[in-house]
PDB file of N, CA and C in Angstrom:
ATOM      1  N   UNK A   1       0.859  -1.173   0.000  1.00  0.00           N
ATOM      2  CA  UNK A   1       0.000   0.000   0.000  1.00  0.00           C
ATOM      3  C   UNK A   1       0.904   1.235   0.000  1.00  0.00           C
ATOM      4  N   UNK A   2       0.570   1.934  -0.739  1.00  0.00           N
ATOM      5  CA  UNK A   2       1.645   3.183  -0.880  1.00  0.00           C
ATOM      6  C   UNK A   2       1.006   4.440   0.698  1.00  0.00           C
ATOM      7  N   UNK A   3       1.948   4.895   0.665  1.00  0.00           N
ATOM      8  CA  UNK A   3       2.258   5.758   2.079  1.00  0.00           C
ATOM      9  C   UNK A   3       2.108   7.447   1.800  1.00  0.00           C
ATOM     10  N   UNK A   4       1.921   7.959   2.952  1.00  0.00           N
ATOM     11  CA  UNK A   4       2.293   9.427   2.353  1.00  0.00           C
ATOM     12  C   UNK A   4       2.825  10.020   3.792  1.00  0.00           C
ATOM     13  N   UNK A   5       3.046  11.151   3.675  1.00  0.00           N
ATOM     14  CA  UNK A   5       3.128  11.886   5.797  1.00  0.00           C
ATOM     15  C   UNK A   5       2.525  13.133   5.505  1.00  0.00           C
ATOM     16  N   UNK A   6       1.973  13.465   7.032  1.00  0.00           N
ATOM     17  CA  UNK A   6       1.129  14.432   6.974  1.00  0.00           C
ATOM     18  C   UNK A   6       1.703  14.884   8.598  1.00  0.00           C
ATOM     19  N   UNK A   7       1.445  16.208   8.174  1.00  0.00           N
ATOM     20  CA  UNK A   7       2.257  17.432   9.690  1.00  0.00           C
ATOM     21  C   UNK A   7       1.292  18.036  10.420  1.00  0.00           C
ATOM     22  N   UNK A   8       0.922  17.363  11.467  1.00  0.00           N
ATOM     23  CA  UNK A   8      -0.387  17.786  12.183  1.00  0.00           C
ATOM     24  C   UNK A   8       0.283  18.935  13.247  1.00  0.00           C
ATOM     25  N   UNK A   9      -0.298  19.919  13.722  1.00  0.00           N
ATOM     26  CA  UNK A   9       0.397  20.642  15.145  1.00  0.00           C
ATOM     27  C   UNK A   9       0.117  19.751  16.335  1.00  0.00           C
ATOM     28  N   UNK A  10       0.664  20.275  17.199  1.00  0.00           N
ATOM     29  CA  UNK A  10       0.841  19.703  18.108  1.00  0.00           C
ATOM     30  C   UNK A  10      -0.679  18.993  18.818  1.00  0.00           C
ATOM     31  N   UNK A  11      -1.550  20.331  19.003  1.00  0.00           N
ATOM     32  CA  UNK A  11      -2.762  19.972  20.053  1.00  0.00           C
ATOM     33  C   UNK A  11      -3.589  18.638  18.849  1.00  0.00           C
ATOM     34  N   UNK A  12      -3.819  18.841  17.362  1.00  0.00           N
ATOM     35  CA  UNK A  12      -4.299  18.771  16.703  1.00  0.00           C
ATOM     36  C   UNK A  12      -3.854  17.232  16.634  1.00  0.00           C
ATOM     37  N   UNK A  13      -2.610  16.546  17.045  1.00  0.00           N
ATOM     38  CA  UNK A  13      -2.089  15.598  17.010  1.00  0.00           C
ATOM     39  C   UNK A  13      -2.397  14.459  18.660  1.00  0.00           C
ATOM     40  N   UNK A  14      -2.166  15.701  19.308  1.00  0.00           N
ATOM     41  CA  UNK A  14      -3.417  14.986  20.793  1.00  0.00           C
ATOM     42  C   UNK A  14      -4.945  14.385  20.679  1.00  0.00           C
ATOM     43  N   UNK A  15      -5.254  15.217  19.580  1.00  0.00           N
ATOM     44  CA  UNK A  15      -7.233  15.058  19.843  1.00  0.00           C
ATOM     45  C   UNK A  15      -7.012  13.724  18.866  1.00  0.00           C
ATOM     46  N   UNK A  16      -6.221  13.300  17.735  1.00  0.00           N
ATOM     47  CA  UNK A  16      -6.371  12.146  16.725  1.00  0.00           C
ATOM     48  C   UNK A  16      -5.696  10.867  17.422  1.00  0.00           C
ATOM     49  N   UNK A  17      -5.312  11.408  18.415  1.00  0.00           N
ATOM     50  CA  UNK A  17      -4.107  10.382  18.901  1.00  0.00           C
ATOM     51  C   UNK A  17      -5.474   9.227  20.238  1.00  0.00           C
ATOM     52  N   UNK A  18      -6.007  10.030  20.412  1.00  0.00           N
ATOM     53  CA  UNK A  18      -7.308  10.628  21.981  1.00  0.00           C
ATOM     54  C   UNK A  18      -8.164   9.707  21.068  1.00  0.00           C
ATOM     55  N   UNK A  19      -8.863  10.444  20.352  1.00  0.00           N
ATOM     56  CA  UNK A  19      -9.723   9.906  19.657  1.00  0.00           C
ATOM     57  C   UNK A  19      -9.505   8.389  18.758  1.00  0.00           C
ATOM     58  N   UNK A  20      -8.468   8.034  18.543  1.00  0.00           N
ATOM     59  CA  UNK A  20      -7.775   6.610  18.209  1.00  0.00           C
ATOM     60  C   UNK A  20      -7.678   5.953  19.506  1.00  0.00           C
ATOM     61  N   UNK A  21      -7.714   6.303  20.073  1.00  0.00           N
ATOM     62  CA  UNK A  21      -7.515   5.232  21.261  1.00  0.00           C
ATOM     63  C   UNK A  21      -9.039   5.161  21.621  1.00  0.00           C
ATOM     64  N   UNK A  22      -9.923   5.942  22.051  1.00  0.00           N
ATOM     65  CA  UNK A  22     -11.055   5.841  21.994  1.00  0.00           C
ATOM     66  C   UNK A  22     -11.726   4.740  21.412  1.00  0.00           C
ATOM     67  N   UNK A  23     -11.290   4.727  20.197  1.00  0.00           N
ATOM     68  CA  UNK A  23     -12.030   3.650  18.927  1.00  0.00           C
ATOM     69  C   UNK A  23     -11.476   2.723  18.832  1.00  0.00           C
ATOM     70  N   UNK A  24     -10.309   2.457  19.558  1.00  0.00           N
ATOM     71  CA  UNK A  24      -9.590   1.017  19.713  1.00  0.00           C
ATOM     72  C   UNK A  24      -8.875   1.165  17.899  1.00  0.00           C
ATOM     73  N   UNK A  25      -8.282   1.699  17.376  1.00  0.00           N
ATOM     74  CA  UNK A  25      -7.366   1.708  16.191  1.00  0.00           C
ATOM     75  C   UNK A  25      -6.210   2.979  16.492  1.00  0.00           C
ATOM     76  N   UNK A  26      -5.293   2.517  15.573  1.00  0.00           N
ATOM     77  CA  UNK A  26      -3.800   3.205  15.457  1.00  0.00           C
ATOM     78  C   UNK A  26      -4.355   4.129  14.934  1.00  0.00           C
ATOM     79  N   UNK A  27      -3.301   5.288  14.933  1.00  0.00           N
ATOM     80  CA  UNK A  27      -2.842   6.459  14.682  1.00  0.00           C
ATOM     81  C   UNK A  27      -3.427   6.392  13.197  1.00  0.00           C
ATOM     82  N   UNK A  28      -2.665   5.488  12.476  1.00  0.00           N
ATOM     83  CA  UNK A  28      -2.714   5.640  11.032  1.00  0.00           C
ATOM     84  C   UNK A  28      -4.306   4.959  10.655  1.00  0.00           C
ATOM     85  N   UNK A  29      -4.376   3.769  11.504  1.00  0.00           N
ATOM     86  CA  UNK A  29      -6.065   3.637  10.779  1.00  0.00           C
ATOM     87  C   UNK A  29      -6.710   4.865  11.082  1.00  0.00           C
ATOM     88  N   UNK A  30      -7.271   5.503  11.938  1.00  0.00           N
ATOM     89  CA  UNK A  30      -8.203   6.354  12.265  1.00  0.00           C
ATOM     90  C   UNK A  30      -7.713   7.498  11.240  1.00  0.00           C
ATOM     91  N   UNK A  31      -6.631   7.665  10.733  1.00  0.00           N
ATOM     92  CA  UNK A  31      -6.646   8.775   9.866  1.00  0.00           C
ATOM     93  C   UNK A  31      -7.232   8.648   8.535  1.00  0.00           C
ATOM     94  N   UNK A  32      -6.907   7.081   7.821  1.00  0.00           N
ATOM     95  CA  UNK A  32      -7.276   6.371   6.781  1.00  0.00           C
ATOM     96  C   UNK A  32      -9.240   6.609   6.895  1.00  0.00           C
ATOM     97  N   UNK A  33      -9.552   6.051   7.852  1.00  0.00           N
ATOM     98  CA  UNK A  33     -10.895   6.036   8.027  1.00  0.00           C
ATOM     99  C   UNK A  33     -11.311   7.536   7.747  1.00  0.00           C
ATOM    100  N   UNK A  34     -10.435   8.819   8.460  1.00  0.00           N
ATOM    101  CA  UNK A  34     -11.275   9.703   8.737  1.00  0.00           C
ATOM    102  C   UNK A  34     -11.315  10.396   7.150  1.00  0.00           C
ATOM    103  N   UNK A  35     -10.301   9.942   6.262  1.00  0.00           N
ATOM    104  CA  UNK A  35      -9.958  10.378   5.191  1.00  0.00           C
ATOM    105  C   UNK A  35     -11.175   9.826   4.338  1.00  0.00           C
ATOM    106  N   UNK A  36     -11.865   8.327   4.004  1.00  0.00           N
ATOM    107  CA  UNK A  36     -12.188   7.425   3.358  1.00  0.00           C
ATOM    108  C   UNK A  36     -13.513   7.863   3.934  1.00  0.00           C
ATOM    109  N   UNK A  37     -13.956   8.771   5.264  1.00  0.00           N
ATOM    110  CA  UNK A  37     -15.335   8.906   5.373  1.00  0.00           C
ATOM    111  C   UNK A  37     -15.660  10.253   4.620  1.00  0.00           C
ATOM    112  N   UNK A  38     -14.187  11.301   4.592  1.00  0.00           N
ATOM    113  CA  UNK A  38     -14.451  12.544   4.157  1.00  0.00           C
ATOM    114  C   UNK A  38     -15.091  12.402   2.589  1.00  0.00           C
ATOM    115  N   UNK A  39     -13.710  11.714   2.365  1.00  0.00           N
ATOM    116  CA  UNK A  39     -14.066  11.420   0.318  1.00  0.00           C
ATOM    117  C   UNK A  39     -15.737  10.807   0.064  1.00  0.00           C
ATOM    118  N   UNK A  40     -16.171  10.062   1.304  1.00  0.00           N
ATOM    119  CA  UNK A  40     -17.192   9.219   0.521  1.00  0.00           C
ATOM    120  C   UNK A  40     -18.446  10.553   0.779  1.00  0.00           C
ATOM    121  N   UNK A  41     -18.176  11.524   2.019  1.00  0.00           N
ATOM    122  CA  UNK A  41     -18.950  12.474   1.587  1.00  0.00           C
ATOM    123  C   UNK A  41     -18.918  13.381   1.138  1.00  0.00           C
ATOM    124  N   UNK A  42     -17.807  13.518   0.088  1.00  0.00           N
ATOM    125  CA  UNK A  42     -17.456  14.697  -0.758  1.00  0.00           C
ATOM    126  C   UNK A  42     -18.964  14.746  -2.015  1.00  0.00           C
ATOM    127  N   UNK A  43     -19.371  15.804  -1.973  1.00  0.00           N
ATOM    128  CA  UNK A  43     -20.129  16.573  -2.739  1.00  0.00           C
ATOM    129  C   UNK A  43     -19.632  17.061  -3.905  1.00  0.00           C
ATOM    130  N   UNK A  44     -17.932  16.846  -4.457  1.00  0.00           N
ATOM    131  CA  UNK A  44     -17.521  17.870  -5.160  1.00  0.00           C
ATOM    132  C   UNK A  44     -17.289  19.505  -4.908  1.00  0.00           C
ATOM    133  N   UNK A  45     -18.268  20.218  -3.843  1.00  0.00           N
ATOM    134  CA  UNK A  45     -18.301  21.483  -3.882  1.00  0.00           C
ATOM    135  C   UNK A  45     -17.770  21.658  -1.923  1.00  0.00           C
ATOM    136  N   UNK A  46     -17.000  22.751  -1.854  1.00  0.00           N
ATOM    137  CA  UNK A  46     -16.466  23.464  -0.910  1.00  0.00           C
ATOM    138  C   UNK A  46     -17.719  24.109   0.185  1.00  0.00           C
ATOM    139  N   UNK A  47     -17.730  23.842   1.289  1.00  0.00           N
ATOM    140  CA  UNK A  47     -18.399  24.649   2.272  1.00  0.00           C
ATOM    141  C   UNK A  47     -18.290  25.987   1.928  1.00  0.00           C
ATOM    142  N   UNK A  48     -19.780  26.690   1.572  1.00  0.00           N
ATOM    143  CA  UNK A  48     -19.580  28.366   1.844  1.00  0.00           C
ATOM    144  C   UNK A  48     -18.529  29.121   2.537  1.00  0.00           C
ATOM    145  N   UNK A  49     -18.246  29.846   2.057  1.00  0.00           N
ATOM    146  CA  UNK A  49     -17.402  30.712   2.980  1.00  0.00           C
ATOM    147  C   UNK A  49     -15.797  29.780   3.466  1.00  0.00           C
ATOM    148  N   UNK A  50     -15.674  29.104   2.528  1.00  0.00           N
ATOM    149  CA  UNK A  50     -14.727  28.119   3.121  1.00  0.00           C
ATOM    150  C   UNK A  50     -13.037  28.784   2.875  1.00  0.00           C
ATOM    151  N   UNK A  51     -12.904  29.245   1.275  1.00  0.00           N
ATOM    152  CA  UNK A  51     -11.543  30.017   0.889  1.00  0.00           C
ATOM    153  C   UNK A  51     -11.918  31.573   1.330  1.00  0.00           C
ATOM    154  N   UNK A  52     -13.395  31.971   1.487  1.00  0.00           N
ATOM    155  CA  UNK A  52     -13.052  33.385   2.000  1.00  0.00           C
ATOM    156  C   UNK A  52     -12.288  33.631   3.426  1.00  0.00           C
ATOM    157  N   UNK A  53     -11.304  34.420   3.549  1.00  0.00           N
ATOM    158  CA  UNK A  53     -10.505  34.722   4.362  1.00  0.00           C
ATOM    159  C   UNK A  53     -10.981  36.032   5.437  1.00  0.00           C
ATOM    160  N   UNK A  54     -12.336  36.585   4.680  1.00  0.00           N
ATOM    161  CA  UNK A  54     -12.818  37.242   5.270  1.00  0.00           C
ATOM    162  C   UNK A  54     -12.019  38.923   5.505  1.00  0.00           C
ATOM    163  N   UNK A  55     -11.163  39.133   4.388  1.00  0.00           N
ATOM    164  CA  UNK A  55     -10.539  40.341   4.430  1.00  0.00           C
ATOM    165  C   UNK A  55     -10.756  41.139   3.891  1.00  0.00           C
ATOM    166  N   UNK A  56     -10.426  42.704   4.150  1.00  0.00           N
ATOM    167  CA  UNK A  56     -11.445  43.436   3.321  1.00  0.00           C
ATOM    168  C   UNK A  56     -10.748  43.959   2.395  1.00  0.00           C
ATOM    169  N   UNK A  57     -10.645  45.525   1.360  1.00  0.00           N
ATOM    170  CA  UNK A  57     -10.516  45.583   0.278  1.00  0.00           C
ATOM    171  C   UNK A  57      -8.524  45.498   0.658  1.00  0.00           C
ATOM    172  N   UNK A  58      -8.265  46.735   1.795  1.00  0.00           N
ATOM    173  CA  UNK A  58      -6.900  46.772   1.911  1.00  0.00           C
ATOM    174  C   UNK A  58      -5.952  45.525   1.507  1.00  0.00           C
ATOM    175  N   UNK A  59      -6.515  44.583   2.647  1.00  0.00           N
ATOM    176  CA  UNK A  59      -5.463  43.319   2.874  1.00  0.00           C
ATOM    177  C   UNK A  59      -5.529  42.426   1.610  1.00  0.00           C
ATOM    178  N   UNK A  60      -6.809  42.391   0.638  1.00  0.00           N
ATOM    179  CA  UNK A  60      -6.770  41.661  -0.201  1.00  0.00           C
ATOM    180  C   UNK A  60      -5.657  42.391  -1.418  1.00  0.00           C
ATOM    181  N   UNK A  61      -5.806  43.459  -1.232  1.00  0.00           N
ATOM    182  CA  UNK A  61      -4.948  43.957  -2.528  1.00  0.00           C
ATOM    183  C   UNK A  61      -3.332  43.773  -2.261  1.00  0.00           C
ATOM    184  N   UNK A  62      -2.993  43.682  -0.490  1.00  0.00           N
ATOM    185  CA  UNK A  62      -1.632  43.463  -0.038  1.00  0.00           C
ATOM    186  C   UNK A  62      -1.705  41.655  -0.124  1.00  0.00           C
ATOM    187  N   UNK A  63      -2.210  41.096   0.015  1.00  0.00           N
ATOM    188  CA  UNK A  63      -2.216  39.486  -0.722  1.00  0.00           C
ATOM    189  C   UNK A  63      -2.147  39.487  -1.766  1.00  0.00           C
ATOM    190  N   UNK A  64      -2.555  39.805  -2.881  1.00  0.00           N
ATOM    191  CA  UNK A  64      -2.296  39.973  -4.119  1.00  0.00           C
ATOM    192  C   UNK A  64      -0.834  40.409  -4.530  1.00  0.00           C
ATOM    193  N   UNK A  65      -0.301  41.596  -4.285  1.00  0.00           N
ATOM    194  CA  UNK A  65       0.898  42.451  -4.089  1.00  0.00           C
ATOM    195  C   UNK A  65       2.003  41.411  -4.139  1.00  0.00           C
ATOM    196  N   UNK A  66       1.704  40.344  -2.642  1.00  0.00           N
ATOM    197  CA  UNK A  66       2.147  39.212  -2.282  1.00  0.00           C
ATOM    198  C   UNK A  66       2.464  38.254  -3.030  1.00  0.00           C
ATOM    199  N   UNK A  67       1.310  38.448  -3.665  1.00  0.00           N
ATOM    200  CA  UNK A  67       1.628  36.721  -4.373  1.00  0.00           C
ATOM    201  C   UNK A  67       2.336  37.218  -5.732  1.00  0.00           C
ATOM    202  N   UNK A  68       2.252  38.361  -6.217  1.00  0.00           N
ATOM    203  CA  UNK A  68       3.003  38.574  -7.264  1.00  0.00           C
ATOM    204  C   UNK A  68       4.355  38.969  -6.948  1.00  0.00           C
ATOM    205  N   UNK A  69       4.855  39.496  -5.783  1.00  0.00           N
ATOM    206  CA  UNK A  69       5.964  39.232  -6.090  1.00  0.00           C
ATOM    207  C   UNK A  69       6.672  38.233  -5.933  1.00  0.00           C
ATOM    208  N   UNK A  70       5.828  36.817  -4.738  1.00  0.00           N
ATOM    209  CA  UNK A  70       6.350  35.818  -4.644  1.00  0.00           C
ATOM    210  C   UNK A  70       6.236  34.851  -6.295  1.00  0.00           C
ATOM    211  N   UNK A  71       5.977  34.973  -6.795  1.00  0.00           N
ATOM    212  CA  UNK A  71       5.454  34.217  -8.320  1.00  0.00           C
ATOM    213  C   UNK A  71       6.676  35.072  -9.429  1.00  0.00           C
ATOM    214  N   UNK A  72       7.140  36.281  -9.206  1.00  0.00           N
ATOM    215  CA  UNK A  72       7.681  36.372  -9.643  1.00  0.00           C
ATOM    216  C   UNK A  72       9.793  36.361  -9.426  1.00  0.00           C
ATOM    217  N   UNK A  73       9.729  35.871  -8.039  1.00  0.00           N
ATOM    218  CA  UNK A  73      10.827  35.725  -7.490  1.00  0.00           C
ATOM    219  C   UNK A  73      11.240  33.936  -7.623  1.00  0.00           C
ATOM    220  N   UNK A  74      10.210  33.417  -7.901  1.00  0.00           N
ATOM    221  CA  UNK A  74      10.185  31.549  -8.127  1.00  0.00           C
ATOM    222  C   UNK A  74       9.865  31.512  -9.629  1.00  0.00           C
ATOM    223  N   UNK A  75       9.382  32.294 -10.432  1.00  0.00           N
ATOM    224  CA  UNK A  75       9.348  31.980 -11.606  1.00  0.00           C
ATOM    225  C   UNK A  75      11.258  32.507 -12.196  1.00  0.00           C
ATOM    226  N   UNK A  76      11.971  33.763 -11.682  1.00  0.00           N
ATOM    227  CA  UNK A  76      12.885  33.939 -12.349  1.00  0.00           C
ATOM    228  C   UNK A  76      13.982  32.881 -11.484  1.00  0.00           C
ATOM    229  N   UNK A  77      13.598  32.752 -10.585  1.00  0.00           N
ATOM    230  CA  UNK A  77      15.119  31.467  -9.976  1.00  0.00           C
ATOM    231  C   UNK A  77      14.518  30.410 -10.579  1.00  0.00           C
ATOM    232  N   UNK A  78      13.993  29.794 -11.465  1.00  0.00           N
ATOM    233  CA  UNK A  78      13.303  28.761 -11.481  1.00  0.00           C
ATOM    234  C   UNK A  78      14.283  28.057 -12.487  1.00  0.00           C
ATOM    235  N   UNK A  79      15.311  26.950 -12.612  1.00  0.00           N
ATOM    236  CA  UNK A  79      16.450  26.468 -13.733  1.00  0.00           C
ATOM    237  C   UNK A  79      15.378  25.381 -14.186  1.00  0.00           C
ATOM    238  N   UNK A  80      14.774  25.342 -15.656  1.00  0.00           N
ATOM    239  CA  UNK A  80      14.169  24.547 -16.065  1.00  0.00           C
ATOM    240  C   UNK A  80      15.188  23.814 -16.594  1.00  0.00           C
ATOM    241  N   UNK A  81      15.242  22.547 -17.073  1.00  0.00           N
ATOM    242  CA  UNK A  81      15.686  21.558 -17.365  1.00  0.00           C
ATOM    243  C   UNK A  81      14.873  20.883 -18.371  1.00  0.00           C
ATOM    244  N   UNK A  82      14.096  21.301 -19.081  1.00  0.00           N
ATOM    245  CA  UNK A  82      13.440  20.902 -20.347  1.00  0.00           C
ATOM    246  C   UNK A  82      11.905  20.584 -19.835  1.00  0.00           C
ATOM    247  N   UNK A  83      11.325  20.541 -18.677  1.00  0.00           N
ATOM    248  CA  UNK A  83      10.296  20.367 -17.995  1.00  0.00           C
ATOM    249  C   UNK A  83       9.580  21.775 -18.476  1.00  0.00           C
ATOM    250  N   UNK A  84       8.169  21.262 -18.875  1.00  0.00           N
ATOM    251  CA  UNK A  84       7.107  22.243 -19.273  1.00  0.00           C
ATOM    252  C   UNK A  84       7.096  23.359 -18.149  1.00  0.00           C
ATOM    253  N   UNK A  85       6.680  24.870 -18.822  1.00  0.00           N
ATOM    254  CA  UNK A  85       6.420  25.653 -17.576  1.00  0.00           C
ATOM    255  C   UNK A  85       5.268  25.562 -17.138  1.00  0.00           C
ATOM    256  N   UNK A  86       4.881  25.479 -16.011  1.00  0.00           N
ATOM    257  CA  UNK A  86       3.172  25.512 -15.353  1.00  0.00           C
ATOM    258  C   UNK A  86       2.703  26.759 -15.495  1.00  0.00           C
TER     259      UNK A  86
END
């Protein structure tokens, strides 16, 4: 079965750890499960309000600001090697 890792914080790693013992399964089943119950109730579509960040006109235009100059500081260090650009 192929593997992956995932970086929980700290408290966030207590309540799965809590809650696995609870249910009598490991660490890794209860994550598998909690994963395999999410997907089976995936809808396709995102909870309302889920990517809004809830910021108003200022901060969105300084996120923006942001991301362009980060996009443009990784696009010019970027040494392609014959790999398509994204």
């Amino acid at each position: 079965m192929p593997s992956t890792t995932f970086h929980f914080p700290v408290e966030t790693l207590r309540q799965i750890d809590a809650a696995a013992a609870r249910h009598g399964v490991s660490r890794n089943r209860f994550v598998m499960l909690a994963c395999e119950r999410a997907l089976s109730a995936d809808d396709g579509a995102w909870p309302d309000g889920f990517f809004d960040p809830g910021f108003g006109s200022e901060e969105r235009a300084l996120l923006d600001e942001g991301t362009r100059e980060l996009e443009q500081v990784v696009t010019s260090n970027r040494h392609n090697r014959g790999a398509p650009f994204l």
